[in-house]
N, C-alpha and C. Protein backbone atom coordinates (compact mmCIF):
# COMPACT_ATOMS: atom_id res chain seq x y z
N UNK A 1 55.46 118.33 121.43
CA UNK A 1 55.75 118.04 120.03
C UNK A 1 57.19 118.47 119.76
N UNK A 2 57.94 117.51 119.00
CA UNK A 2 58.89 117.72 119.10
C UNK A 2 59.14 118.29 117.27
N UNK A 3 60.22 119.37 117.29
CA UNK A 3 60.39 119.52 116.08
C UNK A 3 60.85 118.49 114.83
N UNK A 4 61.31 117.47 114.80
CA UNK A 4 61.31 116.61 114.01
C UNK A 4 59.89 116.25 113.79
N UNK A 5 58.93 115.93 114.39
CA UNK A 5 57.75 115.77 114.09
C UNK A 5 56.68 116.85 113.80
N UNK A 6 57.13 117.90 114.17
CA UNK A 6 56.11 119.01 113.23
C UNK A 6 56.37 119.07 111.78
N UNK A 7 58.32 118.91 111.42
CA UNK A 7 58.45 118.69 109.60
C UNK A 7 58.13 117.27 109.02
N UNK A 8 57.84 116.66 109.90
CA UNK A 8 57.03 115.65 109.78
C UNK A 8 55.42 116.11 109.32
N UNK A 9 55.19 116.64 109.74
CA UNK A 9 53.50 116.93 109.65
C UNK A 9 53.65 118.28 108.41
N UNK A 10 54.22 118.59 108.39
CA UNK A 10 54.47 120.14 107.52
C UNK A 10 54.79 119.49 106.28
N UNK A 11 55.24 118.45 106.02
CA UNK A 11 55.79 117.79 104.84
C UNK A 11 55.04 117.21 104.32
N UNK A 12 53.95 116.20 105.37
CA UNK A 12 52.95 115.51 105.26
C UNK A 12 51.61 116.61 104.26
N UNK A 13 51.30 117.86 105.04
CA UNK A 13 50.65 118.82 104.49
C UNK A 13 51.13 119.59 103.02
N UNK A 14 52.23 119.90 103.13
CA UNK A 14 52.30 120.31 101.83
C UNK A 14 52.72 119.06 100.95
N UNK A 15 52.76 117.79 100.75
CA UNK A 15 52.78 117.29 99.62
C UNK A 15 51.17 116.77 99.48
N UNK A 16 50.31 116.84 100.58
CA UNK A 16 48.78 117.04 100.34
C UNK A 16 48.40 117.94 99.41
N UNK A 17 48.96 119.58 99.69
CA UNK A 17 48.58 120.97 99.26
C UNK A 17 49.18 120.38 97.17
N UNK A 18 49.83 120.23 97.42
CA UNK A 18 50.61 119.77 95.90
C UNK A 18 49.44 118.89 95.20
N UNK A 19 48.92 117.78 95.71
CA UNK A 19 49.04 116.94 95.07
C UNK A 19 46.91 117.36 94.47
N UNK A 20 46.42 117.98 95.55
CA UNK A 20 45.59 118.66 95.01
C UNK A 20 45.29 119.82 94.18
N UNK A 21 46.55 120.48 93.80
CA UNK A 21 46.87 121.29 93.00
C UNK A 21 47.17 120.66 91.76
N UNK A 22 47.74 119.26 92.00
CA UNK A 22 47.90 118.77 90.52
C UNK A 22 46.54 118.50 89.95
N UNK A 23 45.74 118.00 91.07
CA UNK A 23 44.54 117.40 90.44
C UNK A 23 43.91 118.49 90.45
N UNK A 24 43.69 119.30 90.97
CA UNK A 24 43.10 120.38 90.06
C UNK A 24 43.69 121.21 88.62
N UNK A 25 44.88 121.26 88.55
CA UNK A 25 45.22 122.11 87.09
C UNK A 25 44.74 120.64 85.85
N UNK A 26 44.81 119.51 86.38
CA UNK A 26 44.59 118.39 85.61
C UNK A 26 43.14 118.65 85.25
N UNK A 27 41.92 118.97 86.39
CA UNK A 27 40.58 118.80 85.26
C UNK A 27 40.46 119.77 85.02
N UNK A 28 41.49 121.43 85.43
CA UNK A 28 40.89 122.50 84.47
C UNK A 28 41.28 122.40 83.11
N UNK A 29 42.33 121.43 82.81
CA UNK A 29 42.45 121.22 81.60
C UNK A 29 42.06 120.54 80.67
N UNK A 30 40.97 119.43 81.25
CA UNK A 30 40.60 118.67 80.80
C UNK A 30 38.82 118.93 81.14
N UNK A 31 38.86 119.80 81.20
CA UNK A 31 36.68 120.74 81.77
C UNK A 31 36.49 120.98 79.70
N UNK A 32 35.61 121.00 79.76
CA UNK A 32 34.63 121.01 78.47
C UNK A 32 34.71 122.56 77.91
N UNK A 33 34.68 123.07 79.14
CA UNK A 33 34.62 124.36 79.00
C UNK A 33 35.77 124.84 78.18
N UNK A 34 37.00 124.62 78.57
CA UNK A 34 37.92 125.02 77.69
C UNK A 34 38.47 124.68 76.54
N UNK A 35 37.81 123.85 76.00
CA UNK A 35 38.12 122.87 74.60
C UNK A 35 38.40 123.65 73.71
N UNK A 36 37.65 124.89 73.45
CA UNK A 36 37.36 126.14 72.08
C UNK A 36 38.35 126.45 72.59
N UNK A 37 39.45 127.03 73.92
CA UNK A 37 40.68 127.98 73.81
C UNK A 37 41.21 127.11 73.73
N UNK A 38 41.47 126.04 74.09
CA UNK A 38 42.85 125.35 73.76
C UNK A 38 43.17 125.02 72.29
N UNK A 39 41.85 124.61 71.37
CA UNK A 39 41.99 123.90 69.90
C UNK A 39 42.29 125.19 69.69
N UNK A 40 42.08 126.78 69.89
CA UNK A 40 42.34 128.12 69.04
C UNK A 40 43.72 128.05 69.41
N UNK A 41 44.24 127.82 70.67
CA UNK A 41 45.46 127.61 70.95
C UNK A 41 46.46 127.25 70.59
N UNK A 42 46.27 125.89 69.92
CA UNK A 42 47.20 124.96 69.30
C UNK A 42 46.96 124.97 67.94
N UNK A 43 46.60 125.92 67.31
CA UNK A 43 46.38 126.74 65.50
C UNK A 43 47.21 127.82 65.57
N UNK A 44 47.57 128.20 66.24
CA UNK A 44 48.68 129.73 66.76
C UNK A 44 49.99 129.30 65.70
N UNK A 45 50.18 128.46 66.06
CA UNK A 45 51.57 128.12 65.25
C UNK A 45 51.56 128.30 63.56
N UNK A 46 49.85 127.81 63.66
CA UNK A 46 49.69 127.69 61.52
C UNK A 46 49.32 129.13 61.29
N UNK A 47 49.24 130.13 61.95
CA UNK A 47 48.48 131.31 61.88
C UNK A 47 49.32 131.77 60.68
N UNK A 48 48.57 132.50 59.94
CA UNK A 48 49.72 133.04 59.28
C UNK A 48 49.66 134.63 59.39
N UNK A 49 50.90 135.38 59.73
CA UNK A 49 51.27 136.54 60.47
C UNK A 49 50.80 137.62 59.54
N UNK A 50 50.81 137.42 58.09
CA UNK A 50 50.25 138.71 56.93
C UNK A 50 49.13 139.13 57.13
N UNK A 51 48.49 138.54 58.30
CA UNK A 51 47.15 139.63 58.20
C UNK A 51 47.30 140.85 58.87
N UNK A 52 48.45 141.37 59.59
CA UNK A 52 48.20 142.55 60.14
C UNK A 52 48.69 143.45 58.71
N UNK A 53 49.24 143.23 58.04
CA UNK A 53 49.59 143.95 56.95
C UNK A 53 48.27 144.59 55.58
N UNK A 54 48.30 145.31 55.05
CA UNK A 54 47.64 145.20 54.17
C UNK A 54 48.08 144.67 52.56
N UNK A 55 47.64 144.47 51.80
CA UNK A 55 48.05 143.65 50.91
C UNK A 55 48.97 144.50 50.05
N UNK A 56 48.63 145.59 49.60
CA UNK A 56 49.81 146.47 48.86
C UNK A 56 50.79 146.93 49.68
N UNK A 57 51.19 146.58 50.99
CA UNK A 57 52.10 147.16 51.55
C UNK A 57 53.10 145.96 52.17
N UNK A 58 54.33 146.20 52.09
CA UNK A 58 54.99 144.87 52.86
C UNK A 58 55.34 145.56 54.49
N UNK A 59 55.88 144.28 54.77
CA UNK A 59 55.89 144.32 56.29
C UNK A 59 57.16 145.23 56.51
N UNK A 60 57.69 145.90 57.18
CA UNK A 60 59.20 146.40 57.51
C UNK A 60 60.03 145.20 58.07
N UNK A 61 61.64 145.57 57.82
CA UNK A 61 62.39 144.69 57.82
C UNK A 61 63.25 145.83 58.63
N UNK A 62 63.49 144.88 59.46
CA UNK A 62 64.65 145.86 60.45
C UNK A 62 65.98 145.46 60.23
């Protein structure tokens, strides 16, 4: 075996290793299971930050 043909085969393998990695992060994102973290996920932005505060007190300002 000549080395041109082992990065031949090494190239061949890892764009295999890749391409099942895509298809896997693809249905963990798309599994049933995670539907509830992602929709809590994408509400993060509307959150609104005054709840760690209590109401008679304001937040500090640095």
């Amino acid at each position: 075996m000549t080395l041109e043909q082992f990065f031949d085969s090494a190239s061949s393998a890892v764009t295999l290793v890749s391409f099942i990695t895509f298809i896997g992060i693809v249905w963990w994102t798309f599994s049933s299971r995670r539907t509830r973290d992602f929709e809590s996920a994408a509400m993060l932005p509307f959150a609104d930050g005054d709840d760690d505060y209590p109401a008679h007190e304001e937040p500090r300002r640095v």
